[in-house]
C-alpha atoms as a PDB file:
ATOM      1  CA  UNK A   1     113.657 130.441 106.456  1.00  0.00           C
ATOM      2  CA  UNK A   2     116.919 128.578 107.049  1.00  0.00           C
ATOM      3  CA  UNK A   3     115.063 126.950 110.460  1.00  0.00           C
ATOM      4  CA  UNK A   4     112.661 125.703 108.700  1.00  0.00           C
ATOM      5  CA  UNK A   5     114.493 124.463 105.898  1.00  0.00           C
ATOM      6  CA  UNK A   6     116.853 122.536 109.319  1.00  0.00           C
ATOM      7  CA  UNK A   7     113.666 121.286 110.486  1.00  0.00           C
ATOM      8  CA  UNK A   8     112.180 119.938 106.845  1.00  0.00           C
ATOM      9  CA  UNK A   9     116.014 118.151 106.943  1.00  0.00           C
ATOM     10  CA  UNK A  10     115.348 116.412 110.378  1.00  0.00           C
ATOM     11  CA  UNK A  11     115.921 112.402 110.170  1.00  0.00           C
ATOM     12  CA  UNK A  12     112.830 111.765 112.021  1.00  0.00           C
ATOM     13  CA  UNK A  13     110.380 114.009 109.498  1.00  0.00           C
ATOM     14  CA  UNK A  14     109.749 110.644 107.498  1.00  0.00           C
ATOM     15  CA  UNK A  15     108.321 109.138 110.837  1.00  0.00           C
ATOM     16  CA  UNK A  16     106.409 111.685 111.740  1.00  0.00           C
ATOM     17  CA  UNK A  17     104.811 111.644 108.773  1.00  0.00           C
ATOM     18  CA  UNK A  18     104.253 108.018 109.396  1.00  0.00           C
ATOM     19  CA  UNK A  19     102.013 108.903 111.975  1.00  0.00           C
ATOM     20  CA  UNK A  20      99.484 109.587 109.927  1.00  0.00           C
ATOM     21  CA  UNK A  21      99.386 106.581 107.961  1.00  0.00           C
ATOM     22  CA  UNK A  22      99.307 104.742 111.661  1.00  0.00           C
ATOM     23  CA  UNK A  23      96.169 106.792 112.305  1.00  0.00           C
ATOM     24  CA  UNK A  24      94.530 106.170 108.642  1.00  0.00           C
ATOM     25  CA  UNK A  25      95.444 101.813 109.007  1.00  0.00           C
ATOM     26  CA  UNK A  26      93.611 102.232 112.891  1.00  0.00           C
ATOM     27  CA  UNK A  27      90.283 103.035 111.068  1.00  0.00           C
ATOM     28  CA  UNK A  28      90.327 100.199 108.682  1.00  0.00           C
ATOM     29  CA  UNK A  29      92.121  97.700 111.241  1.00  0.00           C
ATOM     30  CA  UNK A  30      91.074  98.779 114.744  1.00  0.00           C
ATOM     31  CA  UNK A  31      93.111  95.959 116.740  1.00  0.00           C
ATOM     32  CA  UNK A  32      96.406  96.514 114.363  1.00  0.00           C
ATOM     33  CA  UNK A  33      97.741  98.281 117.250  1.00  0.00           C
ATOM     34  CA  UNK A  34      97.542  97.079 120.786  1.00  0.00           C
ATOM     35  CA  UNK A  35     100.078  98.943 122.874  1.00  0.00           C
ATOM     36  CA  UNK A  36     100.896  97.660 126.293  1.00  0.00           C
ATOM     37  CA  UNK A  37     101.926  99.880 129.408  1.00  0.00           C
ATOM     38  CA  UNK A  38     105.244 100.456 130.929  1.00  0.00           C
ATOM     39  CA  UNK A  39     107.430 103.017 132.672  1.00  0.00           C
ATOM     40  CA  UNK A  40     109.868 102.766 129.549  1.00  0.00           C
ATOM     41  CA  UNK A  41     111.088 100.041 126.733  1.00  0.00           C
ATOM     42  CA  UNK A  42     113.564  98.325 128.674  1.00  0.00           C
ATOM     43  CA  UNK A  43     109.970  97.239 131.263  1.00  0.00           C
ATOM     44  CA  UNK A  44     108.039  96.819 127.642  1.00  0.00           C
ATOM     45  CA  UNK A  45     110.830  94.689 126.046  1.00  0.00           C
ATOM     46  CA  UNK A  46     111.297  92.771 129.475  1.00  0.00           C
ATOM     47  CA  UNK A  47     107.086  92.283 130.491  1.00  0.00           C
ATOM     48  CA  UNK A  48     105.783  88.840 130.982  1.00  0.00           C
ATOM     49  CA  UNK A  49     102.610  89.449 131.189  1.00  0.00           C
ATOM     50  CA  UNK A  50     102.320  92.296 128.533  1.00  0.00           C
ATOM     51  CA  UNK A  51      98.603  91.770 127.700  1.00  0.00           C
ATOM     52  CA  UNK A  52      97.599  92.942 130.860  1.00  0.00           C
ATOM     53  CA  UNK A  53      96.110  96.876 130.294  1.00  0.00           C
ATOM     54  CA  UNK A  54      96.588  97.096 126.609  1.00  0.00           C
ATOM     55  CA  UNK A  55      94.611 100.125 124.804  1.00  0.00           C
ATOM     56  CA  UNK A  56      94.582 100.346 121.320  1.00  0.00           C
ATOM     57  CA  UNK A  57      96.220 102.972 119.367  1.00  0.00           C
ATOM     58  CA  UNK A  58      94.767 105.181 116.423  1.00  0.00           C
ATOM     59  CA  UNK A  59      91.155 105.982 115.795  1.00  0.00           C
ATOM     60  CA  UNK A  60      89.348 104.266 118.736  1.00  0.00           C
ATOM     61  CA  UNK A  61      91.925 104.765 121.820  1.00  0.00           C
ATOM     62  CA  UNK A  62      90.131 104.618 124.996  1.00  0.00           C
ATOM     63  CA  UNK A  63      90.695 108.517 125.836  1.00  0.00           C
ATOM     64  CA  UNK A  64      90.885 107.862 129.727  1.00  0.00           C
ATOM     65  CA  UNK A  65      93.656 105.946 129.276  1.00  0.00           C
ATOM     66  CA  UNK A  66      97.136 107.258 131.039  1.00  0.00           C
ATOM     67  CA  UNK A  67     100.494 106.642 131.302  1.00  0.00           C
ATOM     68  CA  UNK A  68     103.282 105.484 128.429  1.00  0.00           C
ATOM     69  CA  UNK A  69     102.203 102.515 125.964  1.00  0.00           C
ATOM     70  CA  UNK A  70     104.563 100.921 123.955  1.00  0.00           C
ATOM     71  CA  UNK A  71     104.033  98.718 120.691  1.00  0.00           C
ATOM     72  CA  UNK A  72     106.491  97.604 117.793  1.00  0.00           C
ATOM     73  CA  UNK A  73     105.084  98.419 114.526  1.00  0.00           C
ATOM     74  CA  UNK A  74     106.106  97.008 111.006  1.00  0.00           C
ATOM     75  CA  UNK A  75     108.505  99.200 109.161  1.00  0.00           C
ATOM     76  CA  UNK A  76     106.457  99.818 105.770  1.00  0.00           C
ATOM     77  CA  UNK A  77     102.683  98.763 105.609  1.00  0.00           C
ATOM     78  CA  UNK A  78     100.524  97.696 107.038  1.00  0.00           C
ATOM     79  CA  UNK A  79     102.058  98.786 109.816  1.00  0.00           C
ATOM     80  CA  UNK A  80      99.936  97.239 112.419  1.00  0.00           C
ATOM     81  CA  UNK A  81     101.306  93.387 114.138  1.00  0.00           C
ATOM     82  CA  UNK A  82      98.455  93.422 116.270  1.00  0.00           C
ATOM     83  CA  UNK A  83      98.956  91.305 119.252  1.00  0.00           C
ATOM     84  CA  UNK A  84     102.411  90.567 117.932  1.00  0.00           C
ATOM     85  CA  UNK A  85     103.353  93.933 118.467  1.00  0.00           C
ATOM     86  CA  UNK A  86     103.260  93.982 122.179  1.00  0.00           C
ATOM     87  CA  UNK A  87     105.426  90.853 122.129  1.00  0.00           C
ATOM     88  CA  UNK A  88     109.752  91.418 122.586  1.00  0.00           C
ATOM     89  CA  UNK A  89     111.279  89.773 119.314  1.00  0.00           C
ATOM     90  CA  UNK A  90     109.471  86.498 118.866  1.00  0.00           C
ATOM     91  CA  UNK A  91     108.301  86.049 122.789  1.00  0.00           C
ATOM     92  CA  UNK A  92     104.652  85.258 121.386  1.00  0.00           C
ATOM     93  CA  UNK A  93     105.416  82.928 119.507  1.00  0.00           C
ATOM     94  CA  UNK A  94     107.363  81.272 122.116  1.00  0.00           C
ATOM     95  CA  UNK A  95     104.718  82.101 124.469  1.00  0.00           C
ATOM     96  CA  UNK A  96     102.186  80.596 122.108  1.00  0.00           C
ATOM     97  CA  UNK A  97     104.417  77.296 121.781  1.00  0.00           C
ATOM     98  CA  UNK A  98     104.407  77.361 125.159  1.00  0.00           C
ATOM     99  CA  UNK A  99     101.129  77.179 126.116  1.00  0.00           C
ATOM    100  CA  UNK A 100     100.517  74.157 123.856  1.00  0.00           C
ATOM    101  CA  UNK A 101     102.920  71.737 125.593  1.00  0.00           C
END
């Protein structure tokens, strides 16, 4: 009993738990979470062209796809930045200032 009573303590239970919520905000928003691919954050946070293979997360992933994704989600709802999320801290809309010059 005392192990799970540790593991009910862990810091991370909360997002866990969050997961689900991801999944259940994928159904109603299915582009809330594009996730890009990379070997690990520091590529991810560090990608210029970060677009390139996205697959969604949640409900409608493509199941074939492989690797590690990474995406930054908002920290309370909705949780979903769409395309924002596969951006570093405000590269997209640097990126999208960019492009209009």
């Amino acid at each position: 009993m005392s192990s799970l009573m540790f593991s009910l303590r862990c810091p991370d239970l909360c997002s866990h738990w969050r997961s689900r919520r991801f999944y259940a905000e994928s159904v109603r928003t299915p582009e809330a979470f594009p996730a890009s691919p990379a070997d690990n954050y520091h590529k991810f946070k560090n990608n210029a062209n970060p677009e390139q293979g996205i697959v969604y997360m949640g409900a409608d992933c493509d199941t074939s796809a492989q690797g590690s994704y990474f995406l930054i989600t908002n920290s309370q709802s909705p949780f979903g930045r769409g395309m924002d999320g596969i951006y570093a801290k405000d590269k997209h809309r640097t990126k999208m200032l960019n492009d209009k010059n």
